[in-house]
N, C-alpha and C. Protein backbone atom coordinates (compact mmCIF):
# COMPACT_ATOMS: atom_id res chain seq x y z
N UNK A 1 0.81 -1.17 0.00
CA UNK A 1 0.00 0.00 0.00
C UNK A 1 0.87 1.26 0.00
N UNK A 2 2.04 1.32 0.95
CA UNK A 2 2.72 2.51 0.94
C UNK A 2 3.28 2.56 -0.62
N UNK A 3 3.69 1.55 -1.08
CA UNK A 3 4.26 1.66 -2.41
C UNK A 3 3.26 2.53 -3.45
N UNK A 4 2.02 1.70 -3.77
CA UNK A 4 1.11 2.70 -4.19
C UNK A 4 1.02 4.14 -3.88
N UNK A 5 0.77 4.26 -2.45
CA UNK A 5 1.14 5.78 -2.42
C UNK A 5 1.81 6.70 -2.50
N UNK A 6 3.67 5.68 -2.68
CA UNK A 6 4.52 6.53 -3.56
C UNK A 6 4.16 6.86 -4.67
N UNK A 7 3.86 5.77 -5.33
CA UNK A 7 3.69 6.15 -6.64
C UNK A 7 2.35 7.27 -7.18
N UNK A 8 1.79 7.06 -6.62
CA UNK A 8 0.97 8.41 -6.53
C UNK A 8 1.34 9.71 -6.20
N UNK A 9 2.02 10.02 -5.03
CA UNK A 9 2.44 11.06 -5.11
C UNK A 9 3.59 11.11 -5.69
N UNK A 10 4.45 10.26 -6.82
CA UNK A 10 5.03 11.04 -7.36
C UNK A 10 4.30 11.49 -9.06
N UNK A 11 3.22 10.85 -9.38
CA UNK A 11 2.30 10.86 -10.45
C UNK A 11 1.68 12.25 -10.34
N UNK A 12 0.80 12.84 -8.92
CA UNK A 12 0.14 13.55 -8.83
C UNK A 12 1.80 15.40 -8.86
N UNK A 13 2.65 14.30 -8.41
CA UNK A 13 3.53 15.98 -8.47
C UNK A 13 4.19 16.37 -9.88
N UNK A 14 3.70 15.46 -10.46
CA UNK A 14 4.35 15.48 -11.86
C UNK A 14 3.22 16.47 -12.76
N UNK A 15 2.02 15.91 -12.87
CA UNK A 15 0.85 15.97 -13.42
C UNK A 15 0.02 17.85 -12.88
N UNK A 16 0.15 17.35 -11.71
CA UNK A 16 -0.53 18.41 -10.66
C UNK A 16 -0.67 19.28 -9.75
N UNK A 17 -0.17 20.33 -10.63
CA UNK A 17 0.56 21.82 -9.90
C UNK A 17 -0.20 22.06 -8.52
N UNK A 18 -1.44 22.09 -8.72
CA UNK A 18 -1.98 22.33 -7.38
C UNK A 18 -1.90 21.25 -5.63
N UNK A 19 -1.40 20.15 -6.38
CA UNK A 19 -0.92 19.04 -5.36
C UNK A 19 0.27 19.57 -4.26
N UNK A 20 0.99 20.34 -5.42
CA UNK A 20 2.59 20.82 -4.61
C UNK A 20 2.09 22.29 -3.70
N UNK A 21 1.00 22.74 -4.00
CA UNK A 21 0.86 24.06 -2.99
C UNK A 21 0.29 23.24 -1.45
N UNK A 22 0.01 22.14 -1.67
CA UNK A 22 -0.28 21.69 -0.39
C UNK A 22 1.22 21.07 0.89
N UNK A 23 2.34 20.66 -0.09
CA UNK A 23 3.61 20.58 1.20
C UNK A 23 3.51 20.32 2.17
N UNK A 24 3.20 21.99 3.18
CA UNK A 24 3.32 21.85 4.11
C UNK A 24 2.10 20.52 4.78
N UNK A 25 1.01 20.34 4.37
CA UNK A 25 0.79 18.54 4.67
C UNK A 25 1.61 17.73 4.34
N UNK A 26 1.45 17.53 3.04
CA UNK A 26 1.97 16.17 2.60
C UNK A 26 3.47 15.90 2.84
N UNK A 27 4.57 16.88 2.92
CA UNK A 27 5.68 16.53 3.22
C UNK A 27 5.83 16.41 4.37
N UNK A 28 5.51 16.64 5.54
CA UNK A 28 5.93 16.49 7.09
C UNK A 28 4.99 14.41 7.30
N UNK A 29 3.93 14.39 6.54
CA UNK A 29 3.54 13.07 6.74
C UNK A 29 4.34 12.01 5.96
N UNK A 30 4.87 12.20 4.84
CA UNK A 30 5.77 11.59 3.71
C UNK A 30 6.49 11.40 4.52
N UNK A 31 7.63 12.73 5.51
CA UNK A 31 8.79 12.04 5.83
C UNK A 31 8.27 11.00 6.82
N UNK A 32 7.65 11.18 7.85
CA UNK A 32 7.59 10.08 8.94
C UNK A 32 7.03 8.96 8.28
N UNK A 33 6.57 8.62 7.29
CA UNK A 33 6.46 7.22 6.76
C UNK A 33 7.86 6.70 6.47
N UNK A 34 8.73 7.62 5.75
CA UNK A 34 9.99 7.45 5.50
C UNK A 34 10.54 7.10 6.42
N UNK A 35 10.70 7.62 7.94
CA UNK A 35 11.35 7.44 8.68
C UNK A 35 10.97 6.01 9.59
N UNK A 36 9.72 5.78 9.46
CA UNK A 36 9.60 4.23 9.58
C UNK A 36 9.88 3.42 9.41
N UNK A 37 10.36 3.49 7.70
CA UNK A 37 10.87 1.87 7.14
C UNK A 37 12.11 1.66 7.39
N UNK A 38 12.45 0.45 7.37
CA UNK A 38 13.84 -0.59 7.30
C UNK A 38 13.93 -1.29 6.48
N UNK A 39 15.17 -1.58 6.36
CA UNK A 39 15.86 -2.21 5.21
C UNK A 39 15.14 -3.52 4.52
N UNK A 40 14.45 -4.06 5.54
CA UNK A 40 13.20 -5.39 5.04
C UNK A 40 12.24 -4.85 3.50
N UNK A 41 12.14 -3.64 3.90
CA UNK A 41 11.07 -2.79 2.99
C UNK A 41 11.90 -2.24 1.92
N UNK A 42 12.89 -2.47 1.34
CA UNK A 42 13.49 -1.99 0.41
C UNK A 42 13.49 -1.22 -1.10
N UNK A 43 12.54 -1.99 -1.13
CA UNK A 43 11.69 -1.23 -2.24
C UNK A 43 10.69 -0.34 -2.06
N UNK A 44 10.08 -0.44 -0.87
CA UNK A 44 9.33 0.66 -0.61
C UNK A 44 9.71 2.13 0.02
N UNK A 45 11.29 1.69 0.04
CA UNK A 45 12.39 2.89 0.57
C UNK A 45 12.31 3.79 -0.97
N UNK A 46 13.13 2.82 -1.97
CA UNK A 46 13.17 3.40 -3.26
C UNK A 46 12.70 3.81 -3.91
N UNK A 47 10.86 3.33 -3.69
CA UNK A 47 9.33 4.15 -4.85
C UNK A 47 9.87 5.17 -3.64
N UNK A 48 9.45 5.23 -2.43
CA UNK A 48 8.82 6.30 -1.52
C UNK A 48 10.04 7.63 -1.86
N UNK A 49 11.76 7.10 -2.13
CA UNK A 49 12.71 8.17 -2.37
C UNK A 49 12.34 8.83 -3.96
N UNK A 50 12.33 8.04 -4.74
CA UNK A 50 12.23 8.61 -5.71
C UNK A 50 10.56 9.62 -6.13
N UNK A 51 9.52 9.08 -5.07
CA UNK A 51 8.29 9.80 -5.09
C UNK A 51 8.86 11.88 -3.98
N UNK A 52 9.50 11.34 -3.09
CA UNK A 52 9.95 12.32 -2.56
C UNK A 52 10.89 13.32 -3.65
N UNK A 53 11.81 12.67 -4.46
CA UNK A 53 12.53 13.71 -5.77
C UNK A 53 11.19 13.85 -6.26
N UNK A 54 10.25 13.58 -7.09
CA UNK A 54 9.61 13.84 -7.80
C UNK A 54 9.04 15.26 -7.11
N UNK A 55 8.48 15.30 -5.67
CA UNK A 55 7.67 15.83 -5.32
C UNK A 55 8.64 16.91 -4.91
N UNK A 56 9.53 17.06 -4.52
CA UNK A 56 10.38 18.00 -4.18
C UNK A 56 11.19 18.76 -5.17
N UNK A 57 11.90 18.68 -6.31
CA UNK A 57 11.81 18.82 -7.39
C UNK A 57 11.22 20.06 -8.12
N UNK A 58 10.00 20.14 -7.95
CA UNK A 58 9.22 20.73 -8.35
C UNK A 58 8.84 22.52 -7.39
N UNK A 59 9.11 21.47 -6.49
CA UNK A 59 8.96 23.05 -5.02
C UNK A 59 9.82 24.32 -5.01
N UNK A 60 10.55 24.66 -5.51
CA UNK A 60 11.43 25.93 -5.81
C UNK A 60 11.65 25.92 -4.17
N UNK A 61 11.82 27.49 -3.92
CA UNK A 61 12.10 28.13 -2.33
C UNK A 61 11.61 27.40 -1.38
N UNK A 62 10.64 26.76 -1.69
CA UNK A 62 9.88 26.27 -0.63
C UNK A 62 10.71 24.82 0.10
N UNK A 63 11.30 24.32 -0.78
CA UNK A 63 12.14 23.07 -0.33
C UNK A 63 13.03 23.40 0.62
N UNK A 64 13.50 24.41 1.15
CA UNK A 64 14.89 24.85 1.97
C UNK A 64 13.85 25.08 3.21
N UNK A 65 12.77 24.87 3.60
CA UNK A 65 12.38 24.68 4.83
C UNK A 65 12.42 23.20 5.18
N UNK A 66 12.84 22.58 4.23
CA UNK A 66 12.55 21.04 4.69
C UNK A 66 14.46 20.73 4.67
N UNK A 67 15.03 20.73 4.04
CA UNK A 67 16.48 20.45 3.72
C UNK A 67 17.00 19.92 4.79
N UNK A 68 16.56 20.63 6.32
CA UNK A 68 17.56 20.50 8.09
C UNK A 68 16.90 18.99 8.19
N UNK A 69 15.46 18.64 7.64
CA UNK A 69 15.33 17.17 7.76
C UNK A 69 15.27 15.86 6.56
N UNK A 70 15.07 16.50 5.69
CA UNK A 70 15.24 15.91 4.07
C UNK A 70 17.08 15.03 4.39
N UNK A 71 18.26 16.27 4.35
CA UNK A 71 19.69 15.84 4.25
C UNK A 71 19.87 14.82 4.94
N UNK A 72 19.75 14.86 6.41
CA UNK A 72 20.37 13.54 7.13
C UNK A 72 19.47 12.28 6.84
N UNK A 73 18.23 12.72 6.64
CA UNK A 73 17.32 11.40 6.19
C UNK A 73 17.79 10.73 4.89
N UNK A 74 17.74 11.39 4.11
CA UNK A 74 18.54 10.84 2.84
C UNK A 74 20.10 10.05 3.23
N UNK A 75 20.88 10.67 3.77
CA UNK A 75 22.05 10.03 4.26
C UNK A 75 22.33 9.04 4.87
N UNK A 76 21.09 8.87 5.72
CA UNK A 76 20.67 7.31 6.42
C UNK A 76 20.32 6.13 5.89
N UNK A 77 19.31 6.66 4.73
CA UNK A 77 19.29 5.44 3.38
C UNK A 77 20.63 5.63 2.90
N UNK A 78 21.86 6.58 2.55
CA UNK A 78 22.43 5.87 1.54
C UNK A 78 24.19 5.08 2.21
N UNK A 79 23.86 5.13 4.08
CA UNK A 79 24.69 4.88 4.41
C UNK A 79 23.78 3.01 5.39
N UNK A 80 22.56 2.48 5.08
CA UNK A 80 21.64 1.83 5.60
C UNK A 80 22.43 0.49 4.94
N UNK A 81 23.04 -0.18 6.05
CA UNK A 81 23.41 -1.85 5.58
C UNK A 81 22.25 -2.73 5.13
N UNK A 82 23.13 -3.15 4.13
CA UNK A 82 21.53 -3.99 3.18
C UNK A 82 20.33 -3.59 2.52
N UNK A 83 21.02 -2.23 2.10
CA UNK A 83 19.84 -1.12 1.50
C UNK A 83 20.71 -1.78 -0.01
N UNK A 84 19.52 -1.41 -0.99
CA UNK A 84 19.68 -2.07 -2.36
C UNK A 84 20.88 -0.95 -3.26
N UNK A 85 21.15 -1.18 -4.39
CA UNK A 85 21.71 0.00 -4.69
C UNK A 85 20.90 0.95 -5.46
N UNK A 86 19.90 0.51 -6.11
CA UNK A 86 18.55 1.92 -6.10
C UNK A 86 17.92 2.12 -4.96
N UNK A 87 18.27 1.80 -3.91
CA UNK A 87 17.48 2.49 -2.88
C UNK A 87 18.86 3.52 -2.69
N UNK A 88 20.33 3.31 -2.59
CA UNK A 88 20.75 4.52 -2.31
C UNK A 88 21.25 5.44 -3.50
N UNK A 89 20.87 4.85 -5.06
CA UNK A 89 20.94 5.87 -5.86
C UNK A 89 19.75 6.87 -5.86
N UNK A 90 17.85 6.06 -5.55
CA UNK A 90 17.46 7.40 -4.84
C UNK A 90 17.65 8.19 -3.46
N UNK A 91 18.15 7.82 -2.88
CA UNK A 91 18.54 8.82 -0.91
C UNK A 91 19.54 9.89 -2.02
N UNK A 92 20.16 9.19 -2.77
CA UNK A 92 21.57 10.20 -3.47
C UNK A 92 20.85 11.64 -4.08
């Protein structure tokens, strides 16, 4: 299910300008799903990273309020033993 909902939100940030004025929801709930998974879930690290580029990406100025927790989170997938190597080419 979380996989699906990567892939959705990275469909809807692609597609749907008005999706990205919402952020300040959807990114503070995105990360703590993120920050849930383990390495068991591996693939659902990699839709959910690469749904996070998609969705971030797109955010101009607005992304540098998230960066103080985006950076080390990303760094944790790409330093995570037994993380795939597309799971840390998306954290990269």
């Amino acid at each position: 299910m979380r996989e699906a909902a990567a892939e959705t939100v990275s469909d809807f940030s692609e597609y749907i300008s008005e999706f990205l004025d919402k952020h300040a929801l959807i990114l503070p709930n995105f990360i703590n799903v993120l920050k849930e998974l383990n390495v068991t879930q591996d693939e659902t690290i990699a839709k959910s990273l690469f749904a996070l580029h998609e969705f971030c990406k797109e955010l101009d100025d607005d992304i540098k309020d998230y960066l103080p927790t985006l950076v080390p989170l990303c760094a944790g997938f790409l330093s995570m033993e037994g993380a795939s190597k597309d799971t840390k080419y998306q954290a990269l």
